[in-house]
C-alpha atoms as a PDB file:
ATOM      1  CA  UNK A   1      18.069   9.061   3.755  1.00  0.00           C
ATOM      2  CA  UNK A   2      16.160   9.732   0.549  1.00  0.00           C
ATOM      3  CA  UNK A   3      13.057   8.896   0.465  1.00  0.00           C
ATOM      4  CA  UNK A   4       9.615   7.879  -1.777  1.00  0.00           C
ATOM      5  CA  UNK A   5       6.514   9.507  -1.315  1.00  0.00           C
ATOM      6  CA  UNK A   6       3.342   7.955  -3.661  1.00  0.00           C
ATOM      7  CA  UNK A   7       1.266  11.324  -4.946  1.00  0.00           C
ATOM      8  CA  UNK A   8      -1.175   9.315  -7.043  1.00  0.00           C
ATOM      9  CA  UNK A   9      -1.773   5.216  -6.361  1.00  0.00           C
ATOM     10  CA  UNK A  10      -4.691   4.859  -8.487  1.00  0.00           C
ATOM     11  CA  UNK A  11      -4.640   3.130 -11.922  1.00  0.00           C
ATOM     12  CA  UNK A  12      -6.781   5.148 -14.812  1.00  0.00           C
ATOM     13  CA  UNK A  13      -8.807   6.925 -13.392  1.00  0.00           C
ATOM     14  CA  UNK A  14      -8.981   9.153  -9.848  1.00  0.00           C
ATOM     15  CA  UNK A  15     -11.369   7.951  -6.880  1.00  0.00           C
ATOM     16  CA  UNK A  16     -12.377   8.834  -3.759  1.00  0.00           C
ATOM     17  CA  UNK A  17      -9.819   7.618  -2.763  1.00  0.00           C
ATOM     18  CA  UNK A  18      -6.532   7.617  -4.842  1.00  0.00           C
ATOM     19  CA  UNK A  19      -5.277  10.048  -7.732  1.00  0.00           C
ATOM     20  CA  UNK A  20      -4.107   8.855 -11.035  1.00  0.00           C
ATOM     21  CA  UNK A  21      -0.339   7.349 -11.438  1.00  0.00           C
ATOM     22  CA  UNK A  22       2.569   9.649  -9.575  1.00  0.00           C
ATOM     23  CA  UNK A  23       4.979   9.385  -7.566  1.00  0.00           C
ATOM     24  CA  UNK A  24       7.719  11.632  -6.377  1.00  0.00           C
ATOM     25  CA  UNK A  25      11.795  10.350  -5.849  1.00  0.00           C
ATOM     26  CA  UNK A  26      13.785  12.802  -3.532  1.00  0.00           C
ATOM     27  CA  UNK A  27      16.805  12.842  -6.092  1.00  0.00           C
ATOM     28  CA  UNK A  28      20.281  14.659  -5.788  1.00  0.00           C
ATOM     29  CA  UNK A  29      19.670  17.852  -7.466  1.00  0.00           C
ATOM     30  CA  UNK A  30      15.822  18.348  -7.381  1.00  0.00           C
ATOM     31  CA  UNK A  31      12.386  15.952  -7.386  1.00  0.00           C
ATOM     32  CA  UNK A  32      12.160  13.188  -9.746  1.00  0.00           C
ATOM     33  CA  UNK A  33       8.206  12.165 -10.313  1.00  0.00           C
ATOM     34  CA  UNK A  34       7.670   9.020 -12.102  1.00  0.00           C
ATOM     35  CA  UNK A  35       4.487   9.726 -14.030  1.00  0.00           C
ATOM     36  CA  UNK A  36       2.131  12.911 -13.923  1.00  0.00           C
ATOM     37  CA  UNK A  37      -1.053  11.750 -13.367  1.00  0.00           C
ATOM     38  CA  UNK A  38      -3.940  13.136 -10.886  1.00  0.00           C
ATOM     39  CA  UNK A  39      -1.843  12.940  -8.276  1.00  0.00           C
ATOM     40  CA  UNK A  40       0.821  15.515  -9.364  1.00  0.00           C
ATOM     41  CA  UNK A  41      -1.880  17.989  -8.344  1.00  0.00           C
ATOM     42  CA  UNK A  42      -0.746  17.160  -4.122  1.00  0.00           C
ATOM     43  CA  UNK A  43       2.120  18.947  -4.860  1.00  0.00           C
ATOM     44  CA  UNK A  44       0.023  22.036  -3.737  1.00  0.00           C
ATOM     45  CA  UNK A  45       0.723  20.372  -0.244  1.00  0.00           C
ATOM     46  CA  UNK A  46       3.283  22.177   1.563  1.00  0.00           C
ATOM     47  CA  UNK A  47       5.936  19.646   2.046  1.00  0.00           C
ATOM     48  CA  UNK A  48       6.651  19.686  -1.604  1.00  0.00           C
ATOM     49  CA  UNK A  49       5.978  23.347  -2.149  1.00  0.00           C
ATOM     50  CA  UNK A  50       8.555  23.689   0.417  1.00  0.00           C
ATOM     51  CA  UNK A  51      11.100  20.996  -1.420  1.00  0.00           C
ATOM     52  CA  UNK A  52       9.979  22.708  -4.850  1.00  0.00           C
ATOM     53  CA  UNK A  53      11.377  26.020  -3.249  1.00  0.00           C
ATOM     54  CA  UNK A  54      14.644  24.666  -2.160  1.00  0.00           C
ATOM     55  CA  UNK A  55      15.491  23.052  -5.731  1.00  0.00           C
ATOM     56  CA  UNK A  56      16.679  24.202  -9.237  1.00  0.00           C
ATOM     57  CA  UNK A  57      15.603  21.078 -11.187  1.00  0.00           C
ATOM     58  CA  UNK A  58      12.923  18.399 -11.372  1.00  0.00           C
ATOM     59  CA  UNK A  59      12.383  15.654 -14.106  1.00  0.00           C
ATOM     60  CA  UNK A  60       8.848  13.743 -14.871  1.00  0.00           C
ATOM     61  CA  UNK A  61       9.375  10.216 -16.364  1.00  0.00           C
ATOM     62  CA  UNK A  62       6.756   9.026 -18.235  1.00  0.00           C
ATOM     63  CA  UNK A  63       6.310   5.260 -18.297  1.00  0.00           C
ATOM     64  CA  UNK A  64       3.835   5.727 -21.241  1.00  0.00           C
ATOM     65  CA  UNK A  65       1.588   8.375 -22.921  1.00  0.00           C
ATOM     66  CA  UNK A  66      -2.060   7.080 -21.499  1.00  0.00           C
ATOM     67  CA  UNK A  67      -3.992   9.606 -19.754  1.00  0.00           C
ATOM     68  CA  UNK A  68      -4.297   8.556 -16.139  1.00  0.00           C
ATOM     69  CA  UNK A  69      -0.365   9.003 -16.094  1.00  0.00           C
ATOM     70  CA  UNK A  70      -0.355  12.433 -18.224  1.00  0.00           C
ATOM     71  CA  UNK A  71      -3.335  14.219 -17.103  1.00  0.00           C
ATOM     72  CA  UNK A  72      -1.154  16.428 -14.629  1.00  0.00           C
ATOM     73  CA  UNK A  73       1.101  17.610 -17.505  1.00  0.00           C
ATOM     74  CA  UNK A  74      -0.688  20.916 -17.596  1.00  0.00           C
ATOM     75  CA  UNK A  75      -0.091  21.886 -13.731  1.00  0.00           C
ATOM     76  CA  UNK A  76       3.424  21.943 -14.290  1.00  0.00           C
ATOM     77  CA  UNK A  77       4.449  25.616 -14.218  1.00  0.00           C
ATOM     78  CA  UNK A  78       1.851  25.956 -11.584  1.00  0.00           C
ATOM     79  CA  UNK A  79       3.265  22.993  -9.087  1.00  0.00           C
ATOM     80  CA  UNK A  80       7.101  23.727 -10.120  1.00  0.00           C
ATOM     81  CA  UNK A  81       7.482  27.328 -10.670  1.00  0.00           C
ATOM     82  CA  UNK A  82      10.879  28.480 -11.719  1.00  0.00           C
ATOM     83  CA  UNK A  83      12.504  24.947 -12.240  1.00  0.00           C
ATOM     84  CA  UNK A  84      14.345  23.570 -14.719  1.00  0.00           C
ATOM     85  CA  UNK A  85      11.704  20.843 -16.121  1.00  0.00           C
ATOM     86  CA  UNK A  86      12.799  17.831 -17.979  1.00  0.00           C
ATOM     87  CA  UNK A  87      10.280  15.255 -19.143  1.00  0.00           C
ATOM     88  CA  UNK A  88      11.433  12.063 -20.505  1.00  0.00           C
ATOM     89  CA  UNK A  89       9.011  10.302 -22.802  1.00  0.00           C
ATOM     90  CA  UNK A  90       8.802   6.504 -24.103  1.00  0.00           C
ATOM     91  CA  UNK A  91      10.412   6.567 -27.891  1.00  0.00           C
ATOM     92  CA  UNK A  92       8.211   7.904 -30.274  1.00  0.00           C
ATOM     93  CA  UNK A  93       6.547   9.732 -27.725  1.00  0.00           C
ATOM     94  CA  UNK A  94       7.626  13.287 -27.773  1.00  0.00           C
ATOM     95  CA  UNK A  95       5.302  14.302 -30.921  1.00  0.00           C
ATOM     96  CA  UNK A  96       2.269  13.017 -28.287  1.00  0.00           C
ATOM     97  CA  UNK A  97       3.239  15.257 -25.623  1.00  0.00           C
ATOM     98  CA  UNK A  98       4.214  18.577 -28.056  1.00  0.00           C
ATOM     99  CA  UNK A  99       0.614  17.763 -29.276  1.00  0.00           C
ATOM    100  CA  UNK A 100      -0.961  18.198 -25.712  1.00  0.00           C
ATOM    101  CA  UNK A 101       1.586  21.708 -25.438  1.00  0.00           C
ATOM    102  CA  UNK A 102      -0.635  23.355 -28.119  1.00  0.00           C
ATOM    103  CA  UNK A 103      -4.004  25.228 -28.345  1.00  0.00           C
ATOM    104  CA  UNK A 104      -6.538  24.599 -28.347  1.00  0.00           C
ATOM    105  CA  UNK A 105      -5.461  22.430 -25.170  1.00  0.00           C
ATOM    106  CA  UNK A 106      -3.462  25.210 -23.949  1.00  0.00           C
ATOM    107  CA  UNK A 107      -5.752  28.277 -24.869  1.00  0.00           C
ATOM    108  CA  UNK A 108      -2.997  31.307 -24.559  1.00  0.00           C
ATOM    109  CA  UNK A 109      -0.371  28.683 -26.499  1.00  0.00           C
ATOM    110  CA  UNK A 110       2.913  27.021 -25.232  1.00  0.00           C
ATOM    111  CA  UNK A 111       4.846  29.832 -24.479  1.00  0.00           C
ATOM    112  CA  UNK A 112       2.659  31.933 -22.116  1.00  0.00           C
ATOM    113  CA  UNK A 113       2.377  28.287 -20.359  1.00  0.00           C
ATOM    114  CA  UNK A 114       6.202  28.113 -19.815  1.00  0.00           C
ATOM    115  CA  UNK A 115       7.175  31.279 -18.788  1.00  0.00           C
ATOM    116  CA  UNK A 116       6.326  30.241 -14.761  1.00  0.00           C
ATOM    117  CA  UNK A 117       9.307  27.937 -15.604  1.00  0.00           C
ATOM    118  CA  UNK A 118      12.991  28.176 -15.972  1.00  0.00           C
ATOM    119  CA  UNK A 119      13.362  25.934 -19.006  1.00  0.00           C
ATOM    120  CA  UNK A 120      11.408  23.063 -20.195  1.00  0.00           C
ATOM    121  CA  UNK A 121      13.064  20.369 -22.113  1.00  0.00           C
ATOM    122  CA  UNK A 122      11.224  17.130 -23.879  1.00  0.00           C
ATOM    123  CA  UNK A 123      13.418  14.075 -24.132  1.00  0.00           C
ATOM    124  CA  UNK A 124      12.681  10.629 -26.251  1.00  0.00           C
ATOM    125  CA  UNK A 125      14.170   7.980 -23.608  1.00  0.00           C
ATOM    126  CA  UNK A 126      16.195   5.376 -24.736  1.00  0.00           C
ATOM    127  CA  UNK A 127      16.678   1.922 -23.449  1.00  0.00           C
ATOM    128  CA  UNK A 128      19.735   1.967 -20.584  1.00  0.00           C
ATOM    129  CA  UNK A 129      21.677   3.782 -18.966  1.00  0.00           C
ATOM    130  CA  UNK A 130      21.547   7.921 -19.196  1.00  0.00           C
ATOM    131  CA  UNK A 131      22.510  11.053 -17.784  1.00  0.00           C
ATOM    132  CA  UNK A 132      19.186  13.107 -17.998  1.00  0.00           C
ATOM    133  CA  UNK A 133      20.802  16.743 -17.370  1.00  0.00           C
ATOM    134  CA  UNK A 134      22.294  15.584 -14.085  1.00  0.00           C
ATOM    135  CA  UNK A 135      20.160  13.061 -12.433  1.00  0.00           C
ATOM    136  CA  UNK A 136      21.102   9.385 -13.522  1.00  0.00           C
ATOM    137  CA  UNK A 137      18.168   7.049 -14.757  1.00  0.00           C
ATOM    138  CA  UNK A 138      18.247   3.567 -15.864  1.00  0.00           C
ATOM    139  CA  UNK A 139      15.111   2.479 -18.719  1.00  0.00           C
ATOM    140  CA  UNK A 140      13.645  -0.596 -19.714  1.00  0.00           C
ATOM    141  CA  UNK A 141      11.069  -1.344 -22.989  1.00  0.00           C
ATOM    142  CA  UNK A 142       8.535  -3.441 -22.415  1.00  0.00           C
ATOM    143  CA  UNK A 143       6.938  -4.666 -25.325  1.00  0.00           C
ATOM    144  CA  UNK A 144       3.480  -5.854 -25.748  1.00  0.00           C
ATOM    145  CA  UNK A 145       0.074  -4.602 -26.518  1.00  0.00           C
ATOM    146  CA  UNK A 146       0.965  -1.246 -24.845  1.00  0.00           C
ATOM    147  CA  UNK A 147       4.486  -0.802 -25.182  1.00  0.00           C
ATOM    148  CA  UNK A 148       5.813   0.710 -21.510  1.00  0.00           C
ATOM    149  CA  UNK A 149       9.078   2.586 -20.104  1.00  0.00           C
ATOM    150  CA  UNK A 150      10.204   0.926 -16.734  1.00  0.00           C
ATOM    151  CA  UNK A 151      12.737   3.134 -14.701  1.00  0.00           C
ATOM    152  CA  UNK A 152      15.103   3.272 -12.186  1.00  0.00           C
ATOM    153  CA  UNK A 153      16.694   6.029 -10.251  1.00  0.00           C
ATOM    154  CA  UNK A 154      18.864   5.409  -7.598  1.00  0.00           C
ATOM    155  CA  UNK A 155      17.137   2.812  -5.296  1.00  0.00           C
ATOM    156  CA  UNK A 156      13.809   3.452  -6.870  1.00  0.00           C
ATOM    157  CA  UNK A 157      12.621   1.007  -9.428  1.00  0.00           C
ATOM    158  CA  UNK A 158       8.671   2.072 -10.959  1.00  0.00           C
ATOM    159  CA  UNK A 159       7.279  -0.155 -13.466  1.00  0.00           C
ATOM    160  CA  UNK A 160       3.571   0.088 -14.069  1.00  0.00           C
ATOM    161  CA  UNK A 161       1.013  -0.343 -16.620  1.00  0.00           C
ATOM    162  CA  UNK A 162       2.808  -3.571 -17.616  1.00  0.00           C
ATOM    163  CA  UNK A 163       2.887  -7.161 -16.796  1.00  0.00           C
ATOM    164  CA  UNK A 164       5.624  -9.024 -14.837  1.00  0.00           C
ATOM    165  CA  UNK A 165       8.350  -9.291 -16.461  1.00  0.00           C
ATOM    166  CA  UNK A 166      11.815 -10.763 -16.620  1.00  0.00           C
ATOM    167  CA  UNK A 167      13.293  -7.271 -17.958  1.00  0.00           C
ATOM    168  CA  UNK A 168      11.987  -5.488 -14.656  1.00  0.00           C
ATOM    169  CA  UNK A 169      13.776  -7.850 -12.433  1.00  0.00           C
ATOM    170  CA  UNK A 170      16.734  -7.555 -14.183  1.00  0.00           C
ATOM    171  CA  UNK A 171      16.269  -3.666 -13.593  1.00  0.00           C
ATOM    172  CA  UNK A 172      15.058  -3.895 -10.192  1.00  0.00           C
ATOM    173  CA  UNK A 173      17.951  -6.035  -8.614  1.00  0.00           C
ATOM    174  CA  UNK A 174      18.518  -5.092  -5.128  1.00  0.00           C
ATOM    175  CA  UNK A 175      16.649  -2.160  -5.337  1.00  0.00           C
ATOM    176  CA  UNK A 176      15.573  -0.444  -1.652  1.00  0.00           C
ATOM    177  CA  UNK A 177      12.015  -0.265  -3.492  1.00  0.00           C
ATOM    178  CA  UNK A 178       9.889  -1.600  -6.556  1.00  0.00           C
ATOM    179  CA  UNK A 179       6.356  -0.113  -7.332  1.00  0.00           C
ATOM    180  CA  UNK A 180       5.084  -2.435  -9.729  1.00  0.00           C
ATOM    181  CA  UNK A 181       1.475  -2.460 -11.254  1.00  0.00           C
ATOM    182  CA  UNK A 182      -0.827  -4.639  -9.067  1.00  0.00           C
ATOM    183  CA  UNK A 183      -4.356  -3.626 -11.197  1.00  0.00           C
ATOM    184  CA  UNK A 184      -5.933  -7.368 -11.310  1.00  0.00           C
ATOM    185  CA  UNK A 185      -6.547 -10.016  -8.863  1.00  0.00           C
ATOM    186  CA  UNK A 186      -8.054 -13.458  -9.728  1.00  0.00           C
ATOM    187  CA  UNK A 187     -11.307 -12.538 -10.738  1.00  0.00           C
ATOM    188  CA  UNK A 188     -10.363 -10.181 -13.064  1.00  0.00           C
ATOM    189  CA  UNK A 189      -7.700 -12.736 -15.099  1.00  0.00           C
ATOM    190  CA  UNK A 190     -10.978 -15.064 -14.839  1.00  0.00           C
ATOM    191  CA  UNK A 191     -13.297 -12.311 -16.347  1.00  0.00           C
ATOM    192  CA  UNK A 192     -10.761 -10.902 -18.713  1.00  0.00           C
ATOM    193  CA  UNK A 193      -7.850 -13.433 -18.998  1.00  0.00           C
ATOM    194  CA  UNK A 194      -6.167 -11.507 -22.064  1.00  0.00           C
ATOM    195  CA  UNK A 195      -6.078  -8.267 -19.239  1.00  0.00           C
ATOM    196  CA  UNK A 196      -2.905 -10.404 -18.425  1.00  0.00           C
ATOM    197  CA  UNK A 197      -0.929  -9.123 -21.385  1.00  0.00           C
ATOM    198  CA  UNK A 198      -1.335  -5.800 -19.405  1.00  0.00           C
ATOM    199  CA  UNK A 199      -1.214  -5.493 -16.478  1.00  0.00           C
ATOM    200  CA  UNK A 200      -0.198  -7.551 -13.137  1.00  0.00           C
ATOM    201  CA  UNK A 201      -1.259  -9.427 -10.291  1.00  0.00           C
ATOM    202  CA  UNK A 202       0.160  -8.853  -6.590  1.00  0.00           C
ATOM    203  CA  UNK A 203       1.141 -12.228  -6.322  1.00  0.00           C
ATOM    204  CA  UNK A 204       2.970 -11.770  -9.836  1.00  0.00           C
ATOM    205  CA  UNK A 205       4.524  -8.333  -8.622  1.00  0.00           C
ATOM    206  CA  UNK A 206       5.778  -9.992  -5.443  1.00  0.00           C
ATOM    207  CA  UNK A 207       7.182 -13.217  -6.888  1.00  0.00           C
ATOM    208  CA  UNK A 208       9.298 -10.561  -9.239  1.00  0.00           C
ATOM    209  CA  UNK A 209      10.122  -8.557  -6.030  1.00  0.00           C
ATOM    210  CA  UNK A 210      11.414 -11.547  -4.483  1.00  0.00           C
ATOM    211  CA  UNK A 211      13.749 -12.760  -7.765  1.00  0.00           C
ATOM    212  CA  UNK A 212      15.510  -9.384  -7.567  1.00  0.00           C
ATOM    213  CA  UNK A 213      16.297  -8.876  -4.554  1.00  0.00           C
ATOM    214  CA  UNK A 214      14.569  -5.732  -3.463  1.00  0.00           C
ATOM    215  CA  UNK A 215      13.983  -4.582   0.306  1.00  0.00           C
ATOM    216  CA  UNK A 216      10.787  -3.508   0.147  1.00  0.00           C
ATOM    217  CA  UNK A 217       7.285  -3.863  -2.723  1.00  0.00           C
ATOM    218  CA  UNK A 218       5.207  -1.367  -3.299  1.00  0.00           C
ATOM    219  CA  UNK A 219       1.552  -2.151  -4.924  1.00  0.00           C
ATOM    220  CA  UNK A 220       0.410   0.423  -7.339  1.00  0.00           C
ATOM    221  CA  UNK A 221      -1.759   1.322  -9.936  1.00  0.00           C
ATOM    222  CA  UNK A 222      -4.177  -0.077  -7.961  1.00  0.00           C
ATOM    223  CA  UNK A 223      -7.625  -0.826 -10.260  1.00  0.00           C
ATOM    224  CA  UNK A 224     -10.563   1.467  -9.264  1.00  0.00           C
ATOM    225  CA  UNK A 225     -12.984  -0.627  -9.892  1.00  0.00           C
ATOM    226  CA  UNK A 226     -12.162  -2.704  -6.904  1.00  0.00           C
ATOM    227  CA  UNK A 227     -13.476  -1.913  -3.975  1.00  0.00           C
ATOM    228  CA  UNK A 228     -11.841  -1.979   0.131  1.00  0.00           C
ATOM    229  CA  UNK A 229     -12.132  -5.243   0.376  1.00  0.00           C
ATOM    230  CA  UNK A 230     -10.271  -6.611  -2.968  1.00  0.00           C
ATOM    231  CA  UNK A 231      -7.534  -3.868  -2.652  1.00  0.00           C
ATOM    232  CA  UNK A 232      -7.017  -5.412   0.614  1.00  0.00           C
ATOM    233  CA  UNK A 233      -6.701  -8.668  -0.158  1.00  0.00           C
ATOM    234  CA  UNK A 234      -3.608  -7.533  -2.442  1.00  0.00           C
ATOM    235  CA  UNK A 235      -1.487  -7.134  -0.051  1.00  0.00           C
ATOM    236  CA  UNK A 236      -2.290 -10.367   1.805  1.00  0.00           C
ATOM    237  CA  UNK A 237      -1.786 -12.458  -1.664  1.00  0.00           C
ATOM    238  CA  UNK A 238       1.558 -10.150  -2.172  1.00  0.00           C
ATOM    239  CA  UNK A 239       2.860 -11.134   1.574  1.00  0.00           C
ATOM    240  CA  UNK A 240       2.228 -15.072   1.290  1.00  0.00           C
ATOM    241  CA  UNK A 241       5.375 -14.773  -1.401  1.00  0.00           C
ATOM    242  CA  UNK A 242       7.034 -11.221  -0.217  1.00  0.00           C
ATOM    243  CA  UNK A 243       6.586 -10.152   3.566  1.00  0.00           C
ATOM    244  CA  UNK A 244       7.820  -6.727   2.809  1.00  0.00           C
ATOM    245  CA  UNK A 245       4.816  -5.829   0.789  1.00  0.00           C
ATOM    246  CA  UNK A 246       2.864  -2.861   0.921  1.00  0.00           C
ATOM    247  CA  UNK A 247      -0.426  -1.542  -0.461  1.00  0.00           C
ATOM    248  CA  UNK A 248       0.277   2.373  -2.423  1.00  0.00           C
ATOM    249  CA  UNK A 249      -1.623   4.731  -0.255  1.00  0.00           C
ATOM    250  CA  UNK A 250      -1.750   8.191  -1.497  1.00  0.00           C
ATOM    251  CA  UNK A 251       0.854  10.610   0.696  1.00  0.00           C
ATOM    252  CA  UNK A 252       2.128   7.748   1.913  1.00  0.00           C
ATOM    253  CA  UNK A 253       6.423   7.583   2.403  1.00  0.00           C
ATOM    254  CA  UNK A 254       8.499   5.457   2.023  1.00  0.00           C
ATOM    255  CA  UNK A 255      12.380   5.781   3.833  1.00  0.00           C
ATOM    256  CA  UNK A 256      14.650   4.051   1.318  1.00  0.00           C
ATOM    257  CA  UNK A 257      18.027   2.257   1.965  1.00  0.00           C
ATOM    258  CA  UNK A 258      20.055  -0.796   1.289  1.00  0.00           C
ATOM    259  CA  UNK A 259      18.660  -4.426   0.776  1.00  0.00           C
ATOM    260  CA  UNK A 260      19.012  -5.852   4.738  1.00  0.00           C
ATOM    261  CA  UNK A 261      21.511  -8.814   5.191  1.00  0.00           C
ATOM    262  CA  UNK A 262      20.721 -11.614   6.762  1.00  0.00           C
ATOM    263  CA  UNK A 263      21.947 -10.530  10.174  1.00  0.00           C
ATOM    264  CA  UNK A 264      19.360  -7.708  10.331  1.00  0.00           C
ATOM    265  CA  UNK A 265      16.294  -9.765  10.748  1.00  0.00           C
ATOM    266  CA  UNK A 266      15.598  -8.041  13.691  1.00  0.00           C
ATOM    267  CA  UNK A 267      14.729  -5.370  11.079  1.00  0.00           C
ATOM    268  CA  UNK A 268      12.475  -7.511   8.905  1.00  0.00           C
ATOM    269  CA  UNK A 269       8.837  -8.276   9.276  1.00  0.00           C
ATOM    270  CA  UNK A 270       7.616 -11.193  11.681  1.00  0.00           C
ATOM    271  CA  UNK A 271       6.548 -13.711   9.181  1.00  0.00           C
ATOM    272  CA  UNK A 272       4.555 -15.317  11.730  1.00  0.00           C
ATOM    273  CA  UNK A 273       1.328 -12.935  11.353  1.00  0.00           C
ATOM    274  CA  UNK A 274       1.914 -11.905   7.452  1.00  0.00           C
ATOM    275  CA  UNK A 275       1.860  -8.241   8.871  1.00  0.00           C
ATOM    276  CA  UNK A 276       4.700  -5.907   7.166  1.00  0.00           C
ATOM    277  CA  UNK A 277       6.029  -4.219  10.338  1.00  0.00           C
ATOM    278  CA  UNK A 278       9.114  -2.529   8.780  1.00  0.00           C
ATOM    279  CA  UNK A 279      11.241  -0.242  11.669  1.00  0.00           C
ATOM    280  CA  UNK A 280      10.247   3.023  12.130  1.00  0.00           C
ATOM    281  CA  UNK A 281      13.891   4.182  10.722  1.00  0.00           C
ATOM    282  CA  UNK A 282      13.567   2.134   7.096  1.00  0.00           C
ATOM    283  CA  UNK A 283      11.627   1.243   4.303  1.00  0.00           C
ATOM    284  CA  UNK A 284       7.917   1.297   4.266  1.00  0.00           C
ATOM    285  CA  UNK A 285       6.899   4.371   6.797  1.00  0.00           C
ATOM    286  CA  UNK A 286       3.736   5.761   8.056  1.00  0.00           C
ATOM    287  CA  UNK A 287       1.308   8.087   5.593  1.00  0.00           C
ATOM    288  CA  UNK A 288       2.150  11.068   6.341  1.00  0.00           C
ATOM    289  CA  UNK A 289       0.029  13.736   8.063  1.00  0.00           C
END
């Protein structure tokens, strides 16, 4: 069963407590990572060193060019040594990232950087459906102040740094799981309500969740100016609408499967406490150790 495992939960910028935007799709061929933020850098860990060392490929989807999702760019040949690396980029992105590939940025220049790789390819995305040298991914444009990529690999929808939207749902139907931006709460859209154009709420997220059809919700890009208590209170907002809602905690996995039929609701949470209790076998699993 393949399986989701969040790298990097934070929004921006990296805490205490959570690493920028990543997170890492077992996919058929090799890992996919949707964004390379701060929290690329836990593939040191060895659970993916040891995945890294069985595969021949890996591909890093960008869902934009902002730095809390691209600040891991450089570890690359470090955390994926002798793979075949493909990052796709929003349109009009590539020039950003060949930019960032240069000195001074890279002091000994591009192609002393790549040679701990196999090849390295740099690929404009395009709105639907496309075989990205072997692994399948479906993309969404979001437009808005900040334009964003949404994606979808296998039963893996990501789409954060965005608002809801209708697009994503669309996307996202019957997905096993949806991480969707979850960076304001009600004070913030009080505060700042243009922040709205941006960015989502958890109840947003989870109403979305629940329109397509996915199994299970997964908050992310979590704010870092909130503190315990506010992230907290995320996932209670998100389970009043969606019961199978679950905060992003950094090395935290996530089993992924089919959406559960009616008959399975031995399998579902117990909407009597607002709890998520998914089975031990599916969906939303324990952090790892």
């Amino acid at each position: 069963m393949p399986r989701l495992y969040v790298l990097g939960a934070g929004g921006g910028v990296p805490t205490l407590h959570r690493q920028t935007s990543s997170y890492l799709v077992e996919g058929r061929r090799g890992p996919v990572l949707f964004d390379a933020g701060t929290g690329l850098s836990r593939l040191d860990d060895p659970l993916f060193r040891e995945m890294v060392a069985r595969s021949k490929r890996a591909w890093v989807l960008l869902g934009s060019c902002g730095h809390g999702r691209i600040a891991g760019l450089h570890w690359l040949p470090s955390l994926l040594p002798g793979l075949e690396v493909t990052i796709g980029v929003p349109p009009k992105g590539r020039s950003a990232i060949e930019r960032l590939l240069k000195k001074p940025y890279l002091p000994y220049g591009r192609d002393a950087w790549e040679e701990n790789l196999a090849t390295l390819r740099i690929v404009e995305l395009e709105p639907g459906r496309t075989d990205l040298f072997g692994e399948p991914v479906d993309v969404r444009m979001l437009s808005g102040p900040e334009p964003t990529c949404v994606f979808r690999v296998r039963e893996a929808c990501y789409a954060t740094g965005c608002p809801a939207r209708e697009e994503t749902a669309e996307l996202a139907a019957h997905a096993s799981v949806l991480i969707h931006d979850s960076y304001l709460d009600s004070e913030d859209l009080e505060a700042r309500p243009g922040l709205g154009e941006l960015h989502a709420t958890a109840g947003a997220a989870a109403r979305l969740a629940a329109e397509a059809g996915v199994r299970d919700l997964v908050l992310g890009h979590l704010n870092p100016a909130h503190e315990p208590g506010r992230i907290e209170r995320l996932q209670f907002e998100a389970t009043t609408t969606f019961p199978r809602s679950v905060i992003a905690t950094d090395m935290g996995c996530i089993k992924m499967s089919g959406v559960p039929e009616e008959s399975m609701s031995g399998d579902l949470v117990d909407e009597t406490d607002g709890v998520a209790e998914p089975a031990e076998t599916d969906g939303v699993d324990a952090l790892l150790p």
